[in-house]
C-alpha atoms as a PDB file:
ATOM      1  CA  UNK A   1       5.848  23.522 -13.607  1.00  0.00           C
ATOM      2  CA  UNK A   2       5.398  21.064 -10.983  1.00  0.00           C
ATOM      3  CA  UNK A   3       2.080  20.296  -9.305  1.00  0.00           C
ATOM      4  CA  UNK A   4       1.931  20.193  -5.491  1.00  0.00           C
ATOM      5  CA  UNK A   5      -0.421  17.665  -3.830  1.00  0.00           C
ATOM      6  CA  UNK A   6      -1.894  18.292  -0.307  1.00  0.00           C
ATOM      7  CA  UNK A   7       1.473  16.737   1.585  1.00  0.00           C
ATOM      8  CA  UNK A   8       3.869  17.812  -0.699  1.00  0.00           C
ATOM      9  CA  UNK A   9       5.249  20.756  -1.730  1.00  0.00           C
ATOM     10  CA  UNK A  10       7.458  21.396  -4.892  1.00  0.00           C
ATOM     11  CA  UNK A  11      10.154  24.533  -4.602  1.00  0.00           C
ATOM     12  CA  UNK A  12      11.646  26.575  -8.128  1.00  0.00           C
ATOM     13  CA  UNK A  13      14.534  24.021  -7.809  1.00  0.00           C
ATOM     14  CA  UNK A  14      12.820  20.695  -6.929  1.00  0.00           C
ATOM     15  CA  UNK A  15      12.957  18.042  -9.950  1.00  0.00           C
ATOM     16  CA  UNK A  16      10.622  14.818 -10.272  1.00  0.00           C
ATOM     17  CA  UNK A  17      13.501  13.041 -12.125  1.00  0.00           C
ATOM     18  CA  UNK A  18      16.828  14.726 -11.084  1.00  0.00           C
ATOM     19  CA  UNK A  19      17.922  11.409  -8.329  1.00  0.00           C
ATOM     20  CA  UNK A  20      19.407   8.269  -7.619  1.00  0.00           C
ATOM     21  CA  UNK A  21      18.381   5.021  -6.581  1.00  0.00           C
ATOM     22  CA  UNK A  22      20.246   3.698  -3.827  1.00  0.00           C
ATOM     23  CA  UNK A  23      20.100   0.365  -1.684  1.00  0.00           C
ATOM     24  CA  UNK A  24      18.425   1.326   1.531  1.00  0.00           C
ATOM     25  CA  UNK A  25      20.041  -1.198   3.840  1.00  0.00           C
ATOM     26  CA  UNK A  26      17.795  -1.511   6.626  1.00  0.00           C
ATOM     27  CA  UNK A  27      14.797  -1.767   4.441  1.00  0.00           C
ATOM     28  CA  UNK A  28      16.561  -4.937   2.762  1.00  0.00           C
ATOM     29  CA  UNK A  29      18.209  -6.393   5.461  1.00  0.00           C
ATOM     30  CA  UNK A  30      14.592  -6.427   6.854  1.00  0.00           C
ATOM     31  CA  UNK A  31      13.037  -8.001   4.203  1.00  0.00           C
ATOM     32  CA  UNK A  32      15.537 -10.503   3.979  1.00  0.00           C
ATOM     33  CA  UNK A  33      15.722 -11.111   7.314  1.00  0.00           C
ATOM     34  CA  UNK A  34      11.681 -12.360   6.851  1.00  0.00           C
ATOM     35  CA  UNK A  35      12.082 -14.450   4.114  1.00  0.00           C
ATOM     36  CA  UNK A  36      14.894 -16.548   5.962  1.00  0.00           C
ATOM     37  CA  UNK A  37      12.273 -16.752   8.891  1.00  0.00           C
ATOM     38  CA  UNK A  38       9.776 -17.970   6.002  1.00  0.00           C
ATOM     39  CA  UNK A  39      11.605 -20.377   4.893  1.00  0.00           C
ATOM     40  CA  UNK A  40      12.648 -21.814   8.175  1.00  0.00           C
ATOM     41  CA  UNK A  41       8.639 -21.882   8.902  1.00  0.00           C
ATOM     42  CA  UNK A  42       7.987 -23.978   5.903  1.00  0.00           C
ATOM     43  CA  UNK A  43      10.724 -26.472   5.654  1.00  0.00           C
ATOM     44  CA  UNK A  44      11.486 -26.461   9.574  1.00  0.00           C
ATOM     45  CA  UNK A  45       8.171 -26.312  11.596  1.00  0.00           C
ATOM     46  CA  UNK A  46       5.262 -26.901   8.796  1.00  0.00           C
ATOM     47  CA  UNK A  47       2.090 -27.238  11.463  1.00  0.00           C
ATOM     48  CA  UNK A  48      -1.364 -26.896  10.448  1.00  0.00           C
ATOM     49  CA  UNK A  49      -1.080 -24.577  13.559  1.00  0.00           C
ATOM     50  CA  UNK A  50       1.260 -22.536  11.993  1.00  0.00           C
ATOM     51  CA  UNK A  51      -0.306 -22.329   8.897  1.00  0.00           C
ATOM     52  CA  UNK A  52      -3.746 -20.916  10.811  1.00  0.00           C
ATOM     53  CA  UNK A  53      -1.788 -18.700  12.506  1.00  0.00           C
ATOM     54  CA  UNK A  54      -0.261 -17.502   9.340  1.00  0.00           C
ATOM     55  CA  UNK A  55      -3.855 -16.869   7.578  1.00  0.00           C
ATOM     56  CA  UNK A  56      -5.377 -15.285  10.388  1.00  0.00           C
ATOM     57  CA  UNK A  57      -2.704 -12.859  11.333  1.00  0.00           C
ATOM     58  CA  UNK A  58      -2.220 -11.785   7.810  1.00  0.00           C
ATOM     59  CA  UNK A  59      -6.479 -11.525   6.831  1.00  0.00           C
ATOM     60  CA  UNK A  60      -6.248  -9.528   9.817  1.00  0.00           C
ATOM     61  CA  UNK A  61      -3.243  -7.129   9.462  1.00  0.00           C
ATOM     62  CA  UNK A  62      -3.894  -6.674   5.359  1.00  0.00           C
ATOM     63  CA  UNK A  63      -7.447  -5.833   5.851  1.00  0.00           C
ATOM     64  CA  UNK A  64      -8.374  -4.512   9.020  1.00  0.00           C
ATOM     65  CA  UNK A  65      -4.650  -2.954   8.645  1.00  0.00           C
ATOM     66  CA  UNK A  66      -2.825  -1.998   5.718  1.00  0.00           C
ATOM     67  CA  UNK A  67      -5.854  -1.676   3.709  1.00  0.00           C
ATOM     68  CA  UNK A  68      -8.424   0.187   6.024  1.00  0.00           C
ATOM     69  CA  UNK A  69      -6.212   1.460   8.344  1.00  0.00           C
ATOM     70  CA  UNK A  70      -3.318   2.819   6.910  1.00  0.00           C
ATOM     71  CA  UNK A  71      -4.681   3.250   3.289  1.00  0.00           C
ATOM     72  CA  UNK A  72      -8.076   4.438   3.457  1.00  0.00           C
ATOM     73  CA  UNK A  73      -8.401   6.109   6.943  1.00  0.00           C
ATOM     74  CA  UNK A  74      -4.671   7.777   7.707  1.00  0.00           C
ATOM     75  CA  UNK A  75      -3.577   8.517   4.380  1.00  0.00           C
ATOM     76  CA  UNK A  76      -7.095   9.374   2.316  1.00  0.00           C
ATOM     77  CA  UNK A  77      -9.360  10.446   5.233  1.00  0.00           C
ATOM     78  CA  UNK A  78     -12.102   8.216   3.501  1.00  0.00           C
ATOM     79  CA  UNK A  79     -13.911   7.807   6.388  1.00  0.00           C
ATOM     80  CA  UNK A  80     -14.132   9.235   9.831  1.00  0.00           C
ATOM     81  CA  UNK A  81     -13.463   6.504  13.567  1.00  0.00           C
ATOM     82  CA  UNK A  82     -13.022   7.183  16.965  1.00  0.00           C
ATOM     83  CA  UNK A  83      -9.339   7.916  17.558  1.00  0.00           C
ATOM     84  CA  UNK A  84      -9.011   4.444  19.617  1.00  0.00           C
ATOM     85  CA  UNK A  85     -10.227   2.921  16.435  1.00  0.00           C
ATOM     86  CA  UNK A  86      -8.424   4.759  14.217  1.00  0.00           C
ATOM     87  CA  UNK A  87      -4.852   3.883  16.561  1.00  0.00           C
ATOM     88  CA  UNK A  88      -5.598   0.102  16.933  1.00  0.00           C
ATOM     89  CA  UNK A  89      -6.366   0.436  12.791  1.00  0.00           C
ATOM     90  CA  UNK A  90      -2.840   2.202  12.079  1.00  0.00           C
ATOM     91  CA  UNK A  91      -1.325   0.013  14.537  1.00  0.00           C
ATOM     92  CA  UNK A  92      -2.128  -2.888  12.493  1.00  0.00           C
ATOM     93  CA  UNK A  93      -1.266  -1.896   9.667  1.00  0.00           C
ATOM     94  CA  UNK A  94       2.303  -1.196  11.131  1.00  0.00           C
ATOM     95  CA  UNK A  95       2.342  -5.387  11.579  1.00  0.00           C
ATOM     96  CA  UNK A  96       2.357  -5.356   8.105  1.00  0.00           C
ATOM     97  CA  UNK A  97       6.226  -4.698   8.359  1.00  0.00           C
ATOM     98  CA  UNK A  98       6.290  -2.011   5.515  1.00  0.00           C
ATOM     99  CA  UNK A  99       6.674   1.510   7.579  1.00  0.00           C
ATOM    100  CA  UNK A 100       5.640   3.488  10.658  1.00  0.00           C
ATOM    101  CA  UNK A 101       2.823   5.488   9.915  1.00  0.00           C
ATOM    102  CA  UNK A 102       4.831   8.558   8.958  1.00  0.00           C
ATOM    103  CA  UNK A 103       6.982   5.967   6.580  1.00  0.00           C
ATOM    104  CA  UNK A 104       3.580   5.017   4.903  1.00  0.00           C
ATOM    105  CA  UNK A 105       2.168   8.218   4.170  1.00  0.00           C
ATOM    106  CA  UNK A 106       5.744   9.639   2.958  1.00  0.00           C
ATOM    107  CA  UNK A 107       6.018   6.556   0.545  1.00  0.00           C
ATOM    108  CA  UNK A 108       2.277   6.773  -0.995  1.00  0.00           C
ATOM    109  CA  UNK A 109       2.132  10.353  -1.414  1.00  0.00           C
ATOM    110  CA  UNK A 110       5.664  10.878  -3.130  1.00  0.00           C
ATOM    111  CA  UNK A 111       4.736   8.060  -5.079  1.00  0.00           C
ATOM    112  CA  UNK A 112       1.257   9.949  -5.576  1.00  0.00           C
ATOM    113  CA  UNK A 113       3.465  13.057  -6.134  1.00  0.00           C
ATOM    114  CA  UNK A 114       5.428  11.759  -8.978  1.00  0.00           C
ATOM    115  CA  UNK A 115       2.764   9.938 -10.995  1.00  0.00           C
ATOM    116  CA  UNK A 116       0.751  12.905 -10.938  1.00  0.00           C
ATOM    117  CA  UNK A 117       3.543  14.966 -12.640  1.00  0.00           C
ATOM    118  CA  UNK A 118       3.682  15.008 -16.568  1.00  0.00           C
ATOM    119  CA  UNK A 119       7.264  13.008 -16.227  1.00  0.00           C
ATOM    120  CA  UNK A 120       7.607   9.732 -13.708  1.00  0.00           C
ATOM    121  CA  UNK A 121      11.042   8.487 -13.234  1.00  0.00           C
ATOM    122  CA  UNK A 122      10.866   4.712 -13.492  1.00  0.00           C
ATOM    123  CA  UNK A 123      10.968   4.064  -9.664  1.00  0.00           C
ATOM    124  CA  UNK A 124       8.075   5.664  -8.337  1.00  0.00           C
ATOM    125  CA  UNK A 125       5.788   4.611 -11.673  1.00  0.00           C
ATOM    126  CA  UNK A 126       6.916   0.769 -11.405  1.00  0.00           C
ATOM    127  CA  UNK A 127       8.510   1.365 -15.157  1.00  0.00           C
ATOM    128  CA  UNK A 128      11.289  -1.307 -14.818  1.00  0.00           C
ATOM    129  CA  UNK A 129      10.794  -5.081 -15.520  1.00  0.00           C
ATOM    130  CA  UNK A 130       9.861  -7.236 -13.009  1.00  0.00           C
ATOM    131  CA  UNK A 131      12.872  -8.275 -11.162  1.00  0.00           C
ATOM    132  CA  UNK A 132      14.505  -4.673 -11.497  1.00  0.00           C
ATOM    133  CA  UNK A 133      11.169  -3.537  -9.841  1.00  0.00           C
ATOM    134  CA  UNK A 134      11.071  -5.942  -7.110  1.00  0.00           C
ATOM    135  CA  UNK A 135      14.904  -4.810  -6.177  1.00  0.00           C
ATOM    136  CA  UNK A 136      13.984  -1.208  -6.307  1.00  0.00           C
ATOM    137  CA  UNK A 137      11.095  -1.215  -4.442  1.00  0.00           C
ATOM    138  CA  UNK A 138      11.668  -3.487  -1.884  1.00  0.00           C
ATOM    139  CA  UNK A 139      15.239  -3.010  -1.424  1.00  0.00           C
ATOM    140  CA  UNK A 140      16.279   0.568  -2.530  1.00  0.00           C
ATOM    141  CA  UNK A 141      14.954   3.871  -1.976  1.00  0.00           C
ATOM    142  CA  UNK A 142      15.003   6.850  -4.767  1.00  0.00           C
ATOM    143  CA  UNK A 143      16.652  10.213  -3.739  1.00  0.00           C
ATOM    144  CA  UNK A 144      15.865  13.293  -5.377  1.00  0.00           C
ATOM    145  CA  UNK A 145      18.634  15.631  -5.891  1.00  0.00           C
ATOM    146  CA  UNK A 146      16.692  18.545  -4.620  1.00  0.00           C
ATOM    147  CA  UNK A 147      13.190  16.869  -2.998  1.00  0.00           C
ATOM    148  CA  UNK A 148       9.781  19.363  -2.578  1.00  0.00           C
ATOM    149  CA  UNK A 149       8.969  19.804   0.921  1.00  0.00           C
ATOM    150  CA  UNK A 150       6.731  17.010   2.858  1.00  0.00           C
ATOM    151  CA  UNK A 151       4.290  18.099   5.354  1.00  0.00           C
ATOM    152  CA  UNK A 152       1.855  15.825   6.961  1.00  0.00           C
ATOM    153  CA  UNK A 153      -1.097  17.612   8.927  1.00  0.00           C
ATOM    154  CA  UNK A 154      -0.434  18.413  12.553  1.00  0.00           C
ATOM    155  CA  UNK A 155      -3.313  15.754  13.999  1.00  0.00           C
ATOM    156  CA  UNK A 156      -0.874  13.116  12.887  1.00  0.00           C
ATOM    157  CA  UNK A 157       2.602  14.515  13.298  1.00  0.00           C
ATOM    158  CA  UNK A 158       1.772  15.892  16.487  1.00  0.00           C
ATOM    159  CA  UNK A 159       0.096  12.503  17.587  1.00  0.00           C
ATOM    160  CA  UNK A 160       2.052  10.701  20.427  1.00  0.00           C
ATOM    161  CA  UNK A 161       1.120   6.950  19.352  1.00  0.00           C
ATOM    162  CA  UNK A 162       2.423   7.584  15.917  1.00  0.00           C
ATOM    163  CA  UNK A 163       5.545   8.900  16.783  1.00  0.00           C
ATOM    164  CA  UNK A 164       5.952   6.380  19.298  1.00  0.00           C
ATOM    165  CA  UNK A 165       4.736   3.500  16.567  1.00  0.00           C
ATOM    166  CA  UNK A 166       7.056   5.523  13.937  1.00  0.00           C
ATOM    167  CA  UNK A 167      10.125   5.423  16.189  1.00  0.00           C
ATOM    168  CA  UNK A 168      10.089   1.441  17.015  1.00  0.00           C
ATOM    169  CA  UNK A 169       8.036   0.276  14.134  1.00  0.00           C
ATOM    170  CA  UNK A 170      10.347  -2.957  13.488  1.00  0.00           C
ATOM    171  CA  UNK A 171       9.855  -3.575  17.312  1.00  0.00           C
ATOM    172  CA  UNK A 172       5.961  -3.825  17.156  1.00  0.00           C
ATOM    173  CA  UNK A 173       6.212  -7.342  15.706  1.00  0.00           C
ATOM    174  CA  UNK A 174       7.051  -8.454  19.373  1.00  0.00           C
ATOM    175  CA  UNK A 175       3.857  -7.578  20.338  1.00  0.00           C
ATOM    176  CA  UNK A 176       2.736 -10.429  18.243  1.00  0.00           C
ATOM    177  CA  UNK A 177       5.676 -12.586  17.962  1.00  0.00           C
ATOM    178  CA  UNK A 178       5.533 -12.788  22.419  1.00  0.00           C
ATOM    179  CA  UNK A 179       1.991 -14.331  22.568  1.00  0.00           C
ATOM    180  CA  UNK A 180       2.524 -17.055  19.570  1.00  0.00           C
ATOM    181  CA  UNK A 181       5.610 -17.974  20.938  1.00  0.00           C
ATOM    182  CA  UNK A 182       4.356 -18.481  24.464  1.00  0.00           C
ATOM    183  CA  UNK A 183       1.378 -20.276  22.996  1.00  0.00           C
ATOM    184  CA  UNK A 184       3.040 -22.347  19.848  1.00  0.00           C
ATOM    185  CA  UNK A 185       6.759 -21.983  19.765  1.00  0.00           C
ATOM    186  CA  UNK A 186       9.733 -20.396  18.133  1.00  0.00           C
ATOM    187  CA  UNK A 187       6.983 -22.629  14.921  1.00  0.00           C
ATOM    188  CA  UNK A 188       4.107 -20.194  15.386  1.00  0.00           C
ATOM    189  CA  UNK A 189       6.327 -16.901  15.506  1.00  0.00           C
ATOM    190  CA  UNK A 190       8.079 -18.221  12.155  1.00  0.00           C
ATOM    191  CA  UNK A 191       4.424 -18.797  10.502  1.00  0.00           C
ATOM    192  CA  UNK A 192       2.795 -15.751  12.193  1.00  0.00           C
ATOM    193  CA  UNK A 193       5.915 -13.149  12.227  1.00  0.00           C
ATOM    194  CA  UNK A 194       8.458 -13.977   9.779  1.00  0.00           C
ATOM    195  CA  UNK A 195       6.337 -15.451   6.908  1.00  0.00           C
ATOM    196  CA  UNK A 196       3.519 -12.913   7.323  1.00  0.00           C
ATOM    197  CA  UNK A 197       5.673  -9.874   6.840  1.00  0.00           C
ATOM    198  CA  UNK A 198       7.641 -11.579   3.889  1.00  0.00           C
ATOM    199  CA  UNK A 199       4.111 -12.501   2.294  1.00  0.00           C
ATOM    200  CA  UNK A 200       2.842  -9.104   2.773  1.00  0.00           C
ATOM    201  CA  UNK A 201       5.981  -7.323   1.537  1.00  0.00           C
ATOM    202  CA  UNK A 202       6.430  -9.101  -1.671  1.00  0.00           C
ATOM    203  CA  UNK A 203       2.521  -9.516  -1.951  1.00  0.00           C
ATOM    204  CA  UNK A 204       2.331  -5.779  -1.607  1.00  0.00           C
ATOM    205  CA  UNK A 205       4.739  -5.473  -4.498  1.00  0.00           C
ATOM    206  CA  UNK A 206       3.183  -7.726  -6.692  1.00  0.00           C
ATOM    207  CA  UNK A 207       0.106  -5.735  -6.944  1.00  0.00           C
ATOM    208  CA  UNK A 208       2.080  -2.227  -6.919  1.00  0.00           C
ATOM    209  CA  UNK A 209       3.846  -3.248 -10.095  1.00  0.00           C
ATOM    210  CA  UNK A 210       1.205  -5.165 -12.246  1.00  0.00           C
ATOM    211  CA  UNK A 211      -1.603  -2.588 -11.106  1.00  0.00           C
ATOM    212  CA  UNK A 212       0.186   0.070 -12.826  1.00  0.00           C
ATOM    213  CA  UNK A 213       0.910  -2.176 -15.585  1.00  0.00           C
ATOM    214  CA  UNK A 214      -1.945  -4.382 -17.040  1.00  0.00           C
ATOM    215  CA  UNK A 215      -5.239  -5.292 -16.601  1.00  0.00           C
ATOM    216  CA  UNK A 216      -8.579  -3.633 -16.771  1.00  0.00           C
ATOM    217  CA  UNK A 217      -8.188  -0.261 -17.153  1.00  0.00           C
ATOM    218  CA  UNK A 218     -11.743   1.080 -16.254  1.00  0.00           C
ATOM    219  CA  UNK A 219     -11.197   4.577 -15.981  1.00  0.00           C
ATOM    220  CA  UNK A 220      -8.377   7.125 -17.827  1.00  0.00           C
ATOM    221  CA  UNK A 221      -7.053  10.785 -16.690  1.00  0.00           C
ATOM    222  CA  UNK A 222      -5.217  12.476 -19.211  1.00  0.00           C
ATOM    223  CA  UNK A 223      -2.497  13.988 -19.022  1.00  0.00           C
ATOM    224  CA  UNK A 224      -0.925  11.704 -17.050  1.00  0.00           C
ATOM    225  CA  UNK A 225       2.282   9.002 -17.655  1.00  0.00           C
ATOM    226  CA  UNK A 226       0.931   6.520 -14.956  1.00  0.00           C
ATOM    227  CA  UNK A 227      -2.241   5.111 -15.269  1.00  0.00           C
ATOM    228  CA  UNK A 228      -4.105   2.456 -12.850  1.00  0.00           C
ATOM    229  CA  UNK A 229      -5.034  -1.045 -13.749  1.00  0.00           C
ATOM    230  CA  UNK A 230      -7.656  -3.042 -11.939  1.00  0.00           C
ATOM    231  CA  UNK A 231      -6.449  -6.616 -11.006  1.00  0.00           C
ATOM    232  CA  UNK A 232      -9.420  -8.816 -11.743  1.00  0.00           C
ATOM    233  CA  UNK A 233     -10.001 -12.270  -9.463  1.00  0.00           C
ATOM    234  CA  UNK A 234      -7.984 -10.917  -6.710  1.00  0.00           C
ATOM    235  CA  UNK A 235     -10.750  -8.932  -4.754  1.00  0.00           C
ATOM    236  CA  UNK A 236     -10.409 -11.370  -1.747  1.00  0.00           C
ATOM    237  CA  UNK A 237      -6.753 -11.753  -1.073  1.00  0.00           C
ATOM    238  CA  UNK A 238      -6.009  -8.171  -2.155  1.00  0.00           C
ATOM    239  CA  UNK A 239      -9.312  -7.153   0.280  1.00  0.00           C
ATOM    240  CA  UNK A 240     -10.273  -4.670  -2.445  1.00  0.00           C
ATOM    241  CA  UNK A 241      -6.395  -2.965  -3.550  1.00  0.00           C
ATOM    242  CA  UNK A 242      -6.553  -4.995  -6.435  1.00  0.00           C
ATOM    243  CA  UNK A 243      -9.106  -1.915  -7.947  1.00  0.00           C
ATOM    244  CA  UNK A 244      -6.515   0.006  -8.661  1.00  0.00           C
ATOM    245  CA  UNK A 245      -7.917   2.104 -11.825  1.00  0.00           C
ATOM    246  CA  UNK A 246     -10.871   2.892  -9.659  1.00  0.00           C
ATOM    247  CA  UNK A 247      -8.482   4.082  -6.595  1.00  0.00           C
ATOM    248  CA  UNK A 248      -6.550   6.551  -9.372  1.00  0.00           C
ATOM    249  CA  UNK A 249     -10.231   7.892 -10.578  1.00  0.00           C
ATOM    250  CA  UNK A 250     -11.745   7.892  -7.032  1.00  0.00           C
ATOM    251  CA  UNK A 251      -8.699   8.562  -4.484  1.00  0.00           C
ATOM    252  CA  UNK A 252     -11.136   9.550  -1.888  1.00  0.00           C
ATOM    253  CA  UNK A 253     -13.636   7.159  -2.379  1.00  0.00           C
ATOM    254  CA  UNK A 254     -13.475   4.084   0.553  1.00  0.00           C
ATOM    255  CA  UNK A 255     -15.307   2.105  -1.783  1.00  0.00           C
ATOM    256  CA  UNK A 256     -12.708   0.711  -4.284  1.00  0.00           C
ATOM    257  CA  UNK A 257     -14.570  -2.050  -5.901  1.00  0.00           C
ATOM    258  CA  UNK A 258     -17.015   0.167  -7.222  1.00  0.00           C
ATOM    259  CA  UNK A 259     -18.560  -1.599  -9.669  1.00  0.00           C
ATOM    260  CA  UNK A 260     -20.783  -4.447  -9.895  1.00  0.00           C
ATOM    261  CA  UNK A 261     -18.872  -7.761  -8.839  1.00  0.00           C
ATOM    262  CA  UNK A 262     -15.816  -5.868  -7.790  1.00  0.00           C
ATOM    263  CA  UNK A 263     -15.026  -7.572  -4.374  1.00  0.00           C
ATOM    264  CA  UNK A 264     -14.229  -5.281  -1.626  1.00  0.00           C
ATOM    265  CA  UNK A 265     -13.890  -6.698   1.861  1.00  0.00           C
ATOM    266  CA  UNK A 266     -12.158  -3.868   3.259  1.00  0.00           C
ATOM    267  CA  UNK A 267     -15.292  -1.508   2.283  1.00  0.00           C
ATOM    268  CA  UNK A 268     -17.269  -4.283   3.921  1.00  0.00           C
ATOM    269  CA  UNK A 269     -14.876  -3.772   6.855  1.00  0.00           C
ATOM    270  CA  UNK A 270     -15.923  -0.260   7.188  1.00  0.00           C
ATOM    271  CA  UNK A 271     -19.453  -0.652   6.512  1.00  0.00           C
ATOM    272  CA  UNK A 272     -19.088  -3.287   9.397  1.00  0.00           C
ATOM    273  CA  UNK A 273     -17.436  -0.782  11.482  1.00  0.00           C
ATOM    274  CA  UNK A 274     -20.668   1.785  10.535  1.00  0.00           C
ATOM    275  CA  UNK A 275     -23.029  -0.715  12.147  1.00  0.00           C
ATOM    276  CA  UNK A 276     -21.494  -0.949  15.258  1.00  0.00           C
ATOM    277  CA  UNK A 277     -21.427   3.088  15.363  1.00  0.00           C
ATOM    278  CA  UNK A 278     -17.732   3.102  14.914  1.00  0.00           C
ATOM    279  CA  UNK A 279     -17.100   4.560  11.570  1.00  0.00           C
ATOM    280  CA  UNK A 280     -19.286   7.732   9.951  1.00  0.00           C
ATOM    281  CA  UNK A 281     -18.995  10.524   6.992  1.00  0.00           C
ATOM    282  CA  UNK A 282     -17.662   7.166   5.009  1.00  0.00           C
ATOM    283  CA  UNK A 283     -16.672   8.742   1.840  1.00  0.00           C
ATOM    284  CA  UNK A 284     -18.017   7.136  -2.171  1.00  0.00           C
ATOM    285  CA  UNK A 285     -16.944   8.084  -5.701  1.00  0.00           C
ATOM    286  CA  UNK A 286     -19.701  10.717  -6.005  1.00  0.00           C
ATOM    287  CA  UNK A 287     -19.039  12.423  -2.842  1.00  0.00           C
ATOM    288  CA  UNK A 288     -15.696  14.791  -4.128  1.00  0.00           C
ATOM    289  CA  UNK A 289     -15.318  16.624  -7.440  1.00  0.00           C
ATOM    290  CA  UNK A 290     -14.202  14.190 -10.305  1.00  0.00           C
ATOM    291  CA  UNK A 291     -10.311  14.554 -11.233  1.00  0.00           C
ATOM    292  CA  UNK A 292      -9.483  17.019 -13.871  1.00  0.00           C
ATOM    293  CA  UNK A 293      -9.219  14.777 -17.273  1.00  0.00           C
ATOM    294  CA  UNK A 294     -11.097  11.906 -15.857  1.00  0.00           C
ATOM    295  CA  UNK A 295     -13.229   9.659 -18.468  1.00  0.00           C
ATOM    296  CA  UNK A 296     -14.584   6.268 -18.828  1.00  0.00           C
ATOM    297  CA  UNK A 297     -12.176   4.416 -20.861  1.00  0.00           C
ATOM    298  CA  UNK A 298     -13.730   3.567 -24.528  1.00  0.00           C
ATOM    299  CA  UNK A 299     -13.108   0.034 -23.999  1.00  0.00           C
ATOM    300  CA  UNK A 300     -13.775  -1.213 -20.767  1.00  0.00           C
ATOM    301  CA  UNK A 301     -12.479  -4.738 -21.472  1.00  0.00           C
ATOM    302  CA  UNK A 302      -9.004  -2.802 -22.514  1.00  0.00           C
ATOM    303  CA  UNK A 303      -6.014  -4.490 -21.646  1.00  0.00           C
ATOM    304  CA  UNK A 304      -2.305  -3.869 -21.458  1.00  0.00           C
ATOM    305  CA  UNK A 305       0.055  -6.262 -22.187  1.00  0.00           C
ATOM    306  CA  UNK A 306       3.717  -6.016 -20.972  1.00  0.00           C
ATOM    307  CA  UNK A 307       7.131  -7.933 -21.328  1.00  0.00           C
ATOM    308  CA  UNK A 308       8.229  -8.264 -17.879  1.00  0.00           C
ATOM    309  CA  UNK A 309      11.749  -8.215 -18.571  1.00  0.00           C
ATOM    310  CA  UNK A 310      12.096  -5.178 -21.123  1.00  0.00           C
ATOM    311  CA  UNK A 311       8.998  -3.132 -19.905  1.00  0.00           C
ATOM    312  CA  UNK A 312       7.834  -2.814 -23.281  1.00  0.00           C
ATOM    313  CA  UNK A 313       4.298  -2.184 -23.473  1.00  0.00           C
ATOM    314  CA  UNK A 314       1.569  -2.105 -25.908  1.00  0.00           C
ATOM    315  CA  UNK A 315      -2.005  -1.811 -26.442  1.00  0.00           C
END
């Protein structure tokens, strides 16, 4: 029997691993489409400009973004914002150039959905090598046969920013690329548009598929074919997603370094946001019931190593 989640919804016919993987040709053409732009910015207009541009735009979209935004506020409910807050946060993270908002919370939680079943297709659990990974996931798309329903709660399919954002999410980059181009230059938009998104994109990936792969696997729940690896070193680029085995224990939890010397700047983010009285009811590990299997792994140095190119894996 398969388990529901609290988006989606498995029927008496629905199958976790009954589907296809199929090029999704917007998706691709998109991506590609930024890493031409990227590599115009770097061998065409290299600026020290640019390159500012490039950091600041992305620190500000990742973080401020796709981290606390889109990940811990709209799709966990970590912590509670004004609705302003919580739009301008979402709409951020749509810069990232991944998904609408709707797009983001269908791809986490069917990913969610699948890795919490007791089988996980390749695709959704990052099972392939590396380069078969990086095609699937940011080029292709995986189609169940017959699919469990998807429901996301009224407050945000019934909100008109988000369906406005979901409709003409490719478009919001103009709202960026306009002002650096007036400012810098067709330069700027190539540092601050097209390299950001291609960055983010394959960055994104990167973490996807070794977090669920190797490292430091802090925390176990049994039962379960997909496990979470933390990512150790990358607390400040990753702005806390590299704490991946901590995000699989504590789903809920804003907090995702939550150990000592786990760096977190998006929960610094929040906590930022709490001091100006613009983020309450921020949500820790303690604060929900631990997951069913959950334990402390016996070995907390405990490492997975991996061929990249056969997915073999052993302990």
């Amino acid at each position: 029997m398969l388990h529901a989640t609290e988006r989606v919804f498995p029927s008496d016919k629905t199958s976790a691993t009954q589907g296809q993987i199929r090029w999704d040709t917007a998706k691709s053409l998109w991506l590609f489409t930024m890493i031409a732009g990227a590599i115009a910015a770097l061998s065409l207009t290299p600026s020290w400009g640019g390159f500012t541009v490039f950091l600041v735009t992305t620190g500000i979209t990742i973080c401020a973004g796709h981290s606390v935004g889109m990940h811990r506020l709209l799709i966990h409910r970590s912590f509670k914002t004004p609705i302003w807050i919580e739009h301008i946060l979402v709409w951020l993270g749509t810069l990232v150039g991944m998904a609408g908002p709707f797009g983001m919370i269908r791809a986490h939680d069917m990913r969610d959905w699948h890795q919490r079943q007791t089988e996980c297709p390749p695709h959704p659990s990052h099972g392939a090598g590396f380069w078969r990974d990086a095609w699937w996931q940011m080029h292709c798309r995986y189609d169940l046969d017959h699919p469990p329903r998807f429901e996301i709660e009224p407050q945000i399919a019934n909100d008109r920013f988000y369906r406005w954002v979901e409709r003409h999410w490719m478009a919001q980059q103009l709202f960026v690329a306009i002002p650096l181009f007036l400012v810098g230059g067709i330069g700027w938009v190539l540092w601050g548009v097209c390299l950001r998104v291609a960055i983010s994109l394959i960055g994104h990936w990167m973490v996807g598929h070794f977090a669920h792969r190797i490292g430091h696997q802090g925390w176990h729940i049994a039962g379960l074919p997909v496990q979470g690896y933390n990512l150790p070193g990358l607390g400040l680029i990753t702005f806390g997603e590299n704490w991946h085995s901590n995000h699989h224990a504590f789903p809920h939890s804003a907090k995702l370094g939550v150990e000592d010397g786990q760096l977190d700047p998006g929960y610094w983010f929040i906590k930022f946001l709490e001091r100006l009285g613009l983020a309450h009811a921020i949500l820790g590990p303690s604060d929900r019931p631990e997951r069913e299997g959950l334990t402390r792994t016996e070995h907390s140095e405990q490492t997975r190593q991996c061929d990249t190119e056969t997915a073999f894996c052993s302990f």
